[in-house]
C-alpha atoms as a PDB file:
ATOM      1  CA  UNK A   1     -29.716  11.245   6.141  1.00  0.00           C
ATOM      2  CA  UNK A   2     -27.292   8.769   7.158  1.00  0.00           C
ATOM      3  CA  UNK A   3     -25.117   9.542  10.197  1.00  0.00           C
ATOM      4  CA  UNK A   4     -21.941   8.776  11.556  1.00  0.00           C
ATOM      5  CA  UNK A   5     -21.585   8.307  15.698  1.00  0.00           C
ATOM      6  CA  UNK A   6     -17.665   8.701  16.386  1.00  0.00           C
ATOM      7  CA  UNK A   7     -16.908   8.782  20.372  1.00  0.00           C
ATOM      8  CA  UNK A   8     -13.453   8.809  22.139  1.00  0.00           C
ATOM      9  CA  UNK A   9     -12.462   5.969  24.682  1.00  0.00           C
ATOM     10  CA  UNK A  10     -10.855   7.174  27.449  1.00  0.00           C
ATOM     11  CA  UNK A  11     -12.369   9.559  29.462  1.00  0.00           C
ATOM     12  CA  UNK A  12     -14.944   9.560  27.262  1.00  0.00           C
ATOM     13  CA  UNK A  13     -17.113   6.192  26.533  1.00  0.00           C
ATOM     14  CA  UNK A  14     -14.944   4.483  29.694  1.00  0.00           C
ATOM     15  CA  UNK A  15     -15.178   4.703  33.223  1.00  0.00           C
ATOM     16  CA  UNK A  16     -12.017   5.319  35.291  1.00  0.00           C
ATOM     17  CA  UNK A  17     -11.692   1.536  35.583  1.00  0.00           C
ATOM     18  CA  UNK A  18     -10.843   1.727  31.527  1.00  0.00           C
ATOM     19  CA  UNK A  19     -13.972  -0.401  30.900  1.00  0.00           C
ATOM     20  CA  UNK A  20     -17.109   0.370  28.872  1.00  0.00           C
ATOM     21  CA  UNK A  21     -19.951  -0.208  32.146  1.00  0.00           C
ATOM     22  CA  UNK A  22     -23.069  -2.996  31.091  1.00  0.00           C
ATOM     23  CA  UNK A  23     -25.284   0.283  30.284  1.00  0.00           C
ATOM     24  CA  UNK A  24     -23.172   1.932  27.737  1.00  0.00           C
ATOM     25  CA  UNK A  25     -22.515  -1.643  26.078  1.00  0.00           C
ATOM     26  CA  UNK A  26     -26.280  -2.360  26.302  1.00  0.00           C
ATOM     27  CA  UNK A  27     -27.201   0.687  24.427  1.00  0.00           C
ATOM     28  CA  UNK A  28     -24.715   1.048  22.036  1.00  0.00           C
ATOM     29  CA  UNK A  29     -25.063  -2.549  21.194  1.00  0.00           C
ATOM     30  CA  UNK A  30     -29.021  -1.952  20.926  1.00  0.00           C
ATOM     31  CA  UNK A  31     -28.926   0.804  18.431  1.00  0.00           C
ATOM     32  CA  UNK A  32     -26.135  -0.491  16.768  1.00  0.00           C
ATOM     33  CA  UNK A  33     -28.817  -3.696  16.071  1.00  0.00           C
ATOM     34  CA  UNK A  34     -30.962  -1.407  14.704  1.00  0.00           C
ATOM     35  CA  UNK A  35     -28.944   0.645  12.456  1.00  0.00           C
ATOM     36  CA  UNK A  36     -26.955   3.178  14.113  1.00  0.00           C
ATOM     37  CA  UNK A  37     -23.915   3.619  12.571  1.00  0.00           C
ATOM     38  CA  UNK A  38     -21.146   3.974  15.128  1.00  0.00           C
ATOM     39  CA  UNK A  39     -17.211   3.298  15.912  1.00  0.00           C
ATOM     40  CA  UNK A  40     -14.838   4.928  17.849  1.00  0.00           C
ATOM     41  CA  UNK A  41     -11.725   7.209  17.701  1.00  0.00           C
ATOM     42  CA  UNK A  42      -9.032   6.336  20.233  1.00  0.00           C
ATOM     43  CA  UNK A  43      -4.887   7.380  21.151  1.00  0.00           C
ATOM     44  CA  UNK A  44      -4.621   3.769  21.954  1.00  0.00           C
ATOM     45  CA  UNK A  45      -3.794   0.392  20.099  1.00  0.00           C
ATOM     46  CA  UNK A  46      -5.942  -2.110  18.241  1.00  0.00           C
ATOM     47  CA  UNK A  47      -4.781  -4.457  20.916  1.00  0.00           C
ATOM     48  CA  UNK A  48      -5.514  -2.061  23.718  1.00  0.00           C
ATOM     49  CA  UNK A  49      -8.924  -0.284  22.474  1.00  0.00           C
ATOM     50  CA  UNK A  50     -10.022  -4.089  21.596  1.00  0.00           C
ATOM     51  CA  UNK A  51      -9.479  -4.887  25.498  1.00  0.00           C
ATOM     52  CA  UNK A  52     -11.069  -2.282  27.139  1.00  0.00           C
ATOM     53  CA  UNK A  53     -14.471  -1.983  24.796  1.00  0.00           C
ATOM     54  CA  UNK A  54     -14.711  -5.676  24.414  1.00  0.00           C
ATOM     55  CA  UNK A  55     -18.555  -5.530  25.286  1.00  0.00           C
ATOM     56  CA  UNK A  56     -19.338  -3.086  22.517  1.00  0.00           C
ATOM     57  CA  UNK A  57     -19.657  -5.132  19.273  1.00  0.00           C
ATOM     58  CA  UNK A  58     -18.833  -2.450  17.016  1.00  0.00           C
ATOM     59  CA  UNK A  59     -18.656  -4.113  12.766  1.00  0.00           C
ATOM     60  CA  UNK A  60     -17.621  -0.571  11.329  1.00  0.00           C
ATOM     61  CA  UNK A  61     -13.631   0.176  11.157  1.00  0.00           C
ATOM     62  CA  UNK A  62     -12.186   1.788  13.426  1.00  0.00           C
ATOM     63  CA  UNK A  63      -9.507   4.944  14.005  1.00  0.00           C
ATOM     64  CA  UNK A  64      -6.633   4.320  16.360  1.00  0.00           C
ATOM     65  CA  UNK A  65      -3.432   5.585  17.690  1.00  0.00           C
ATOM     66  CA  UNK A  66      -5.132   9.393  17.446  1.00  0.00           C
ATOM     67  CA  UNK A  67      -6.150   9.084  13.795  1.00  0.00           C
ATOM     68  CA  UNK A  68      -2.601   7.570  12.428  1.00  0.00           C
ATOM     69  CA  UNK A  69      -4.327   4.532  11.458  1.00  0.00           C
ATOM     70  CA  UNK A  70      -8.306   3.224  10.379  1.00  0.00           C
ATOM     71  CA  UNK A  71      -8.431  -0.508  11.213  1.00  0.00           C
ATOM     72  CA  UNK A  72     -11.058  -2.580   9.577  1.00  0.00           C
ATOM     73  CA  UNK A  73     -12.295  -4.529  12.564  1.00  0.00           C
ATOM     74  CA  UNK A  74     -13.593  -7.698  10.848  1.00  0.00           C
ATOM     75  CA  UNK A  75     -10.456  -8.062   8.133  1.00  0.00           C
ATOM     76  CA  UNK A  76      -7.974  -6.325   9.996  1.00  0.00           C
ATOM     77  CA  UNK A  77      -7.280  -5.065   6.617  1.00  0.00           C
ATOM     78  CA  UNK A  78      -5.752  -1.056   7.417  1.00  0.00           C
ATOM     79  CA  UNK A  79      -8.050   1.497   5.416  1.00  0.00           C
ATOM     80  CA  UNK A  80      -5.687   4.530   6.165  1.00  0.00           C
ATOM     81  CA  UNK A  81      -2.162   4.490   7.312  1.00  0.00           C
ATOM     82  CA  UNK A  82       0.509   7.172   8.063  1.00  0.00           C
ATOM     83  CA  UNK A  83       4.379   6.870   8.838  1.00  0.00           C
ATOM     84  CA  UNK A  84       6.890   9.263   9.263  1.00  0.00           C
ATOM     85  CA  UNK A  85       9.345  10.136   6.985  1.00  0.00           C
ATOM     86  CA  UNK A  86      13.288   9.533   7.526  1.00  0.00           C
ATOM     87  CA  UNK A  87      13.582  12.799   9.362  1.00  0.00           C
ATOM     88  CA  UNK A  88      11.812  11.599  12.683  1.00  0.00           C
ATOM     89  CA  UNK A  89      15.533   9.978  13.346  1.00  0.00           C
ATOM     90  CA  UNK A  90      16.783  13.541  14.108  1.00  0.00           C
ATOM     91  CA  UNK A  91      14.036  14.260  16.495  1.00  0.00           C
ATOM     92  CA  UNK A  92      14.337  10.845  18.131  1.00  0.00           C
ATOM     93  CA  UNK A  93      18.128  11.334  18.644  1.00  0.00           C
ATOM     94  CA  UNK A  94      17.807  14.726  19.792  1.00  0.00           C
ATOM     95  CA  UNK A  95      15.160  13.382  22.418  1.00  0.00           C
ATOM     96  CA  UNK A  96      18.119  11.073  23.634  1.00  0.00           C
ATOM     97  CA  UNK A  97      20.460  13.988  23.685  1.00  0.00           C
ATOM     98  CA  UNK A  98      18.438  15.547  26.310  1.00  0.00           C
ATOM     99  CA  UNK A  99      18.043  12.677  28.670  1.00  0.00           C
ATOM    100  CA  UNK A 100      14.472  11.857  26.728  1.00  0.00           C
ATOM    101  CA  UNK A 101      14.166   7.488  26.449  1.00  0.00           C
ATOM    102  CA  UNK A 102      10.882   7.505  24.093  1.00  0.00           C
ATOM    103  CA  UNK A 103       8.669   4.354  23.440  1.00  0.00           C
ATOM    104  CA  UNK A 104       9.074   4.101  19.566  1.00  0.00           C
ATOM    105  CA  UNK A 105       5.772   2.468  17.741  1.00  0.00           C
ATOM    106  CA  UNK A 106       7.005   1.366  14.159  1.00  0.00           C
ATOM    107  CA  UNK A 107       6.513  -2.106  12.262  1.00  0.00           C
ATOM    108  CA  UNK A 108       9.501  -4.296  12.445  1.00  0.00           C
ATOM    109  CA  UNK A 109       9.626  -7.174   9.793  1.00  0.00           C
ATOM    110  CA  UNK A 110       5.307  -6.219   9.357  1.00  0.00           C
ATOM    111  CA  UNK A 111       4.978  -7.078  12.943  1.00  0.00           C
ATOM    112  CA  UNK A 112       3.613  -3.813  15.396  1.00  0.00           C
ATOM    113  CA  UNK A 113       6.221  -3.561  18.515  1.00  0.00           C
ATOM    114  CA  UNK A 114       6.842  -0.543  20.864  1.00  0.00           C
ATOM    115  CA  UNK A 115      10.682  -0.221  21.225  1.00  0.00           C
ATOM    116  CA  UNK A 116      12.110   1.272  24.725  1.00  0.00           C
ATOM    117  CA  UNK A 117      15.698   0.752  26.706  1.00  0.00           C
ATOM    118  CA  UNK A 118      14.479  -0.647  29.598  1.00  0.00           C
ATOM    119  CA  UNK A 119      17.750   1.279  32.053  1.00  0.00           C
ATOM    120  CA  UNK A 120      16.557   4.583  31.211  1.00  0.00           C
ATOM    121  CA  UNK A 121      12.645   3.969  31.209  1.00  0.00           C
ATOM    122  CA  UNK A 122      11.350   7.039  33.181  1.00  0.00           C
ATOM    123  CA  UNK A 123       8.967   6.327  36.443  1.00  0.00           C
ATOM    124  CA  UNK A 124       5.591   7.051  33.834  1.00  0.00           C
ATOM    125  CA  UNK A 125       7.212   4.449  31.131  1.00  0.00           C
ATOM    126  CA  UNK A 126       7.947   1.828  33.572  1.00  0.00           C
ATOM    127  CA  UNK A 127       3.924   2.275  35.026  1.00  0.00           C
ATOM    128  CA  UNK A 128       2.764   2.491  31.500  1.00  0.00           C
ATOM    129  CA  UNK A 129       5.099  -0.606  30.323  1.00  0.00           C
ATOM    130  CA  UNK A 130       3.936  -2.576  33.295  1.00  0.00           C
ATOM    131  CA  UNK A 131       0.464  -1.915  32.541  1.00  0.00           C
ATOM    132  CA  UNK A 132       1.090  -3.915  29.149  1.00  0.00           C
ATOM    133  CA  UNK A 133       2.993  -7.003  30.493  1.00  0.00           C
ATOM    134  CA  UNK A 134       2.617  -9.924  28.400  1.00  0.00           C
ATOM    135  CA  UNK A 135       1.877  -7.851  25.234  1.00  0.00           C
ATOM    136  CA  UNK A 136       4.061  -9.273  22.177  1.00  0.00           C
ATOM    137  CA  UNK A 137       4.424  -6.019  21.038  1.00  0.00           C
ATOM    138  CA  UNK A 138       6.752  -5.155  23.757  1.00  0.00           C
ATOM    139  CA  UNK A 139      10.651  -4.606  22.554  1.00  0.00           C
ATOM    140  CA  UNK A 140      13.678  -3.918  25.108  1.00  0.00           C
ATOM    141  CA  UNK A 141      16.512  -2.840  23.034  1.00  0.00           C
ATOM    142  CA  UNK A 142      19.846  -1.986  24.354  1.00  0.00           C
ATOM    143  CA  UNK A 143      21.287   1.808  22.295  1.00  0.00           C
ATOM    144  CA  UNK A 144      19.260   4.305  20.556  1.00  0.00           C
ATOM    145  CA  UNK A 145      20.378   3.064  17.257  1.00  0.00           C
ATOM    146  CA  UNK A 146      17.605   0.311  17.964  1.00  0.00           C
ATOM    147  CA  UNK A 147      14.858   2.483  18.414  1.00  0.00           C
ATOM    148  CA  UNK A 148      15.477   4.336  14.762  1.00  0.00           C
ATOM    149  CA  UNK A 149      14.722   0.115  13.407  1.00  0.00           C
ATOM    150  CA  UNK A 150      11.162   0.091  11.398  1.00  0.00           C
ATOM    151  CA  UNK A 151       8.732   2.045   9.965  1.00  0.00           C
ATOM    152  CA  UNK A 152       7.751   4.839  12.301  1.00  0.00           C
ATOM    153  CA  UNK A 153       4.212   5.597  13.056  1.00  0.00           C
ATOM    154  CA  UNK A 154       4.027   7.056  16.923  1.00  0.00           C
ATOM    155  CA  UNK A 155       6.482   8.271  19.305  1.00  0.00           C
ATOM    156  CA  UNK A 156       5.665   8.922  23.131  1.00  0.00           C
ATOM    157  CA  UNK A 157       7.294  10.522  26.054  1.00  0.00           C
ATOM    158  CA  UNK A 158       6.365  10.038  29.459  1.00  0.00           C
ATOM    159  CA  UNK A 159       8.497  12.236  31.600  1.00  0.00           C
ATOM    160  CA  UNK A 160       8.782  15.613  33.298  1.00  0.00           C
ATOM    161  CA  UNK A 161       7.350  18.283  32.093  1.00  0.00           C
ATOM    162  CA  UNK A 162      10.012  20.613  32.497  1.00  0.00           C
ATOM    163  CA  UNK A 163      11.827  18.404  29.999  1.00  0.00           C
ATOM    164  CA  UNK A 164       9.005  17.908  27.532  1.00  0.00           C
ATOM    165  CA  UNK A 165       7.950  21.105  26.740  1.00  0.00           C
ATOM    166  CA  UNK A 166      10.400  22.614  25.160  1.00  0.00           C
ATOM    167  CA  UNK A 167      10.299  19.399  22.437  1.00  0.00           C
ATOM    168  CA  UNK A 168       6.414  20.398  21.905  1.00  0.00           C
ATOM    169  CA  UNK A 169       7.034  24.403  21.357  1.00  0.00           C
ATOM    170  CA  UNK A 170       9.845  22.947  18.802  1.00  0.00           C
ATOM    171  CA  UNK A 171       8.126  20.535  16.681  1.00  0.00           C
ATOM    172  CA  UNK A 172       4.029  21.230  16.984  1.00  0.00           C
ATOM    173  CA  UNK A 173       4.337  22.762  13.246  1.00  0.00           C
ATOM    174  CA  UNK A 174       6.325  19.643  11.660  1.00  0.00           C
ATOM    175  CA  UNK A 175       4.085  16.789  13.406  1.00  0.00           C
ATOM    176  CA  UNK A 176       0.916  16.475  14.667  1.00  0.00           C
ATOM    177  CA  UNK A 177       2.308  16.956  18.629  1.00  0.00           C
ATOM    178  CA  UNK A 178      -0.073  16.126  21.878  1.00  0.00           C
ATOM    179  CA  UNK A 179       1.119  17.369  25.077  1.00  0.00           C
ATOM    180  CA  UNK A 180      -1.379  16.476  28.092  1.00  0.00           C
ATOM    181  CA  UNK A 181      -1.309  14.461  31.264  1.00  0.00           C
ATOM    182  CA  UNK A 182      -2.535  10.852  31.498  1.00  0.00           C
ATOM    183  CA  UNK A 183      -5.800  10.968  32.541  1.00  0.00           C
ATOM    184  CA  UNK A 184      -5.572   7.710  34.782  1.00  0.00           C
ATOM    185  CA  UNK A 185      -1.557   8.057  35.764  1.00  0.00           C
ATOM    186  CA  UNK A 186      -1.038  11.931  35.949  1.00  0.00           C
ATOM    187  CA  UNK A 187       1.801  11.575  34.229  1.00  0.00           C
ATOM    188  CA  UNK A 188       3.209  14.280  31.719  1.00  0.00           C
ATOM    189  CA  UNK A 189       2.927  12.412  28.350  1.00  0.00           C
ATOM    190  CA  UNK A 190       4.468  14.307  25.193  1.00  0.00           C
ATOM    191  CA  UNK A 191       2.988  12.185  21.572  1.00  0.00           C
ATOM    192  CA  UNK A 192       4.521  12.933  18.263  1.00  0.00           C
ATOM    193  CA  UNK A 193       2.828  11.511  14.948  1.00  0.00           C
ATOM    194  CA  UNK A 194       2.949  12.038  11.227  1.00  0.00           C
ATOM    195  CA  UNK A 195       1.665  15.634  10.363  1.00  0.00           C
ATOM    196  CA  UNK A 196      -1.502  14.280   8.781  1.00  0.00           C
ATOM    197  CA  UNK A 197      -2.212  11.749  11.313  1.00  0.00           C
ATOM    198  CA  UNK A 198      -5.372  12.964  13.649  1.00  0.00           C
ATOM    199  CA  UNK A 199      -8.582  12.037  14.644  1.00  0.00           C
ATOM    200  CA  UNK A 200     -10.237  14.644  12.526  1.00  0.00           C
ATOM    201  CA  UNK A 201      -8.860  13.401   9.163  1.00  0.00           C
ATOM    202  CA  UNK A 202      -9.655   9.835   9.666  1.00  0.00           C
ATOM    203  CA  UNK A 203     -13.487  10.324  10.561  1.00  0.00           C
ATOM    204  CA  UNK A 204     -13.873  12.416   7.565  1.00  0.00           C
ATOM    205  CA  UNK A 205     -12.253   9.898   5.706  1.00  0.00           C
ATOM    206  CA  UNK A 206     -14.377   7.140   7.825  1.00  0.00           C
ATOM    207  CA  UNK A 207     -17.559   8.914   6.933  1.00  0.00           C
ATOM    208  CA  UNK A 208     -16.771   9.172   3.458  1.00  0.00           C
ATOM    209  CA  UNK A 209     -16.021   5.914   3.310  1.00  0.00           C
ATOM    210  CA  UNK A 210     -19.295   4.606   5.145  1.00  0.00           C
ATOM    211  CA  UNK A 211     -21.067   6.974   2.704  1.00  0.00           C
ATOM    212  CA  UNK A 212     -22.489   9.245   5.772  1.00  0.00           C
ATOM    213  CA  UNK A 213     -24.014  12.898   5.590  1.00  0.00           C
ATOM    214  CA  UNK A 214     -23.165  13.700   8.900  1.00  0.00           C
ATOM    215  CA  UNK A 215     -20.031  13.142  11.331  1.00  0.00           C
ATOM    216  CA  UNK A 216     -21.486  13.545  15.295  1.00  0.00           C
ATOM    217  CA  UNK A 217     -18.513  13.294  17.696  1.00  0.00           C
ATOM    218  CA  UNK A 218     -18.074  12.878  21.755  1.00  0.00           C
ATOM    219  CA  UNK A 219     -15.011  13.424  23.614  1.00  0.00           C
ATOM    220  CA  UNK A 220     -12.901  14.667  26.702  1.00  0.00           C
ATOM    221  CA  UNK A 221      -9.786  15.648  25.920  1.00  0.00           C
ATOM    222  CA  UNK A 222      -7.240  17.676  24.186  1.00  0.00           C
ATOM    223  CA  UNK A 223      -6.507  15.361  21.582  1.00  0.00           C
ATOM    224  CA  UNK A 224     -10.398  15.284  20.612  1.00  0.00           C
ATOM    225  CA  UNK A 225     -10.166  19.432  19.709  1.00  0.00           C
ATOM    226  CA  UNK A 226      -9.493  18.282  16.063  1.00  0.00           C
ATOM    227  CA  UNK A 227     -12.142  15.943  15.555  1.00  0.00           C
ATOM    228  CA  UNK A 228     -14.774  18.692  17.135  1.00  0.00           C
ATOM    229  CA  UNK A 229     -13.513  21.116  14.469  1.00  0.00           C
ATOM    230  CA  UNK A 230     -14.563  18.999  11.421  1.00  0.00           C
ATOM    231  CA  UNK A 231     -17.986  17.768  13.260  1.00  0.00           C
ATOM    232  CA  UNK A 232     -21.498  18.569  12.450  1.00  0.00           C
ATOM    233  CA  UNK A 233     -22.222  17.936  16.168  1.00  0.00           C
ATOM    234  CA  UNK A 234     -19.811  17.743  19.069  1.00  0.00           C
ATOM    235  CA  UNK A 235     -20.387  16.790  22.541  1.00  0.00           C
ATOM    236  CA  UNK A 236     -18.106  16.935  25.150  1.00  0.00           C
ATOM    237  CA  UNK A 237     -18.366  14.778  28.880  1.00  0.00           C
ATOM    238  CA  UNK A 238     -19.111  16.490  31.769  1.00  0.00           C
ATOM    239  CA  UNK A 239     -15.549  15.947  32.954  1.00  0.00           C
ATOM    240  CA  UNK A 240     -13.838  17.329  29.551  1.00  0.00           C
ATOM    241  CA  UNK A 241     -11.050  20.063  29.587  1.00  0.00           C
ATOM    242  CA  UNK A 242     -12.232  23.563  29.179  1.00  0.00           C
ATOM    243  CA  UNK A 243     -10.718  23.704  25.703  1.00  0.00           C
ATOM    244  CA  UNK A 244     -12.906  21.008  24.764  1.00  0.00           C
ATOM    245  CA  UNK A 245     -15.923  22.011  26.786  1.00  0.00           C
ATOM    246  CA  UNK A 246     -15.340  25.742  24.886  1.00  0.00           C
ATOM    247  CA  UNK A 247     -15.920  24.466  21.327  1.00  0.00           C
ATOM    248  CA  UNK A 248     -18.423  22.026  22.022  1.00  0.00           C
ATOM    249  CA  UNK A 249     -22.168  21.768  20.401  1.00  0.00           C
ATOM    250  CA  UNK A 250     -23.241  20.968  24.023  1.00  0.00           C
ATOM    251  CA  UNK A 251     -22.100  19.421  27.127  1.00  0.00           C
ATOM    252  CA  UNK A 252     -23.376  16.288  28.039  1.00  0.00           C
ATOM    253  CA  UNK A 253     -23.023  13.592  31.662  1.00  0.00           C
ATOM    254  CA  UNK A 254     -19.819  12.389  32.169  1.00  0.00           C
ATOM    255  CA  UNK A 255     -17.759   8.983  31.780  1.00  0.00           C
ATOM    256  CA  UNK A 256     -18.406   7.935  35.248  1.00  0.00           C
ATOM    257  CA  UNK A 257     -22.397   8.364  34.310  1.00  0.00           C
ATOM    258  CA  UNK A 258     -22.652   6.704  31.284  1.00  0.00           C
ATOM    259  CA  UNK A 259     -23.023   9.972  29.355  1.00  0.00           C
ATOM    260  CA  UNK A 260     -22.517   9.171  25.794  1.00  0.00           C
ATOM    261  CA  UNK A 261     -24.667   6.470  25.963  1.00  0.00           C
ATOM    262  CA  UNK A 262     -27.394   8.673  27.612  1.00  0.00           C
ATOM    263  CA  UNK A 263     -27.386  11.509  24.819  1.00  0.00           C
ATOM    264  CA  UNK A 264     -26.918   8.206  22.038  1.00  0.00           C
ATOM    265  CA  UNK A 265     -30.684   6.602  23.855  1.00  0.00           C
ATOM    266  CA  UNK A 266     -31.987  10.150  23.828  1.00  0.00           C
ATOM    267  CA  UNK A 267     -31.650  11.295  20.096  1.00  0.00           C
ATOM    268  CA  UNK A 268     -30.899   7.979  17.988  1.00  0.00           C
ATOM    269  CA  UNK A 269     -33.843   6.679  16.306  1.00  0.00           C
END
């Protein structure tokens, strides 16, 4: 029986530095040697997720920006994509109606930028932009007709909740809609992405692709709940939400102790 390993990033594989430690990338680098079959399913960018886990040498594709896209990490060839549709405009106007500057993810001219305003970047965006200086993605525009430019894959909010809410009551039955806090700033971060963009539809596409009988998961977070539906086995760190922790197969060590790698040592052969 051939089985697929699938683990979050954040919160999940990383530490709270946002960096896999020497034991996790020793492990999953062993068993990955000697046949383990194993990738990882992150909210973040290829450029991002590639930064942080640079000392796991994972071959397989991979799932990124919450299931939206499946990267092949050798070709960079995409395997699955998802956009939205015309009428994410509306929504994006409507968020500047209420005072709501989003970062807009699309491809411009087949090259991957994040559009913003930088005047009416909220306290979270500017922490979040600075975070990312020096990333060619980045793209200051100057009215809100510039943000509705490309093809739309991933809009995000990073504001106060009082404001945000509302937008994720409105629209969680049109998109797929995460509303959580930042796990590193505590910021109030509202995500919108194409209805059949999640984590659980790309790692049942992943493992049909990799020809697997069996999809085993790890995570932490709200945006994992998906993926733990559609698993055979789903383990959730010691420092996952109770939602998580509630539908979980079992509940394992946490980020800060190396816990996925643990259980992977444990009951890979």
């Amino acid at each position: 029986m051939k089985t697929l390993y699938v683990s979050d990033l954040d919160g999940t594989l990383l530490r709270s530095n946002e960096r896999t430690s020497n034991y996790t990338n020793y492990i999953i680098n062993k068993l990955t040697k000697q046949g383990m079959i194993f990738s990882y399913a992150t909210a973040r960018s290829f450029v991002t997720a590639k930064k942080v886990a640079e000392g796991i040498y994972v071959h397989l594709p991979l799932i990124i920006y919450n299931g939206t896209f499946i990267l092949d990490n050798i070709t960079n060839q995409m395997l699955l994509e998802n956009y939205f549709d015309s009428s994410i405009d509306i929504v994006i106007q409507e968020l500047i109606e209420n005072d709501i500057y989003p970062l807009v993810y699309s491809y411009i001219n087949n090259q991957e930028k994040f559009s913003y305003i930088p005047e009416k970047c909220s306290r979270g965006m500017k922490q979040f932009l600075a975070a990312r200086k020096g990333d060619q993605r980045h793209h200051a525009v100057k009215t809100g007709d510039e943000l509705l430019i490309g093809n739309k894959f991933y809009i995000n909010c990073i504001d106060e909740p009082e404001k945000l809410k509302s937008f994720y009551e409105k629209y969680k039955e049109t998109y797929h809609v995460i509303y959580q806090r930042d796990i590193y700033s505590k910021e109030q971060w509202l995500e919108l992405l194409p209805k059949e963009a999640s984590k659980a539809n790309a790692a049942l596409q992943l493992k049909k692709l990799l020809q697997c009988d069996k999809l085993v998961v790890f995570g932490d977070g709200k945006n994992d709940i998906d993926m733990f539906q559609v698993a055979d086995e789903c383990y959730a760190v010691e420092n996952a939400v109770d939602e998580l922790k509630q539908i979980a197969t079992d509940i394992i060590g946490s980020n800060e102790d190396d816990g996925v790698a643990k259980w992977l040592e444990r009951n890979v052969k």
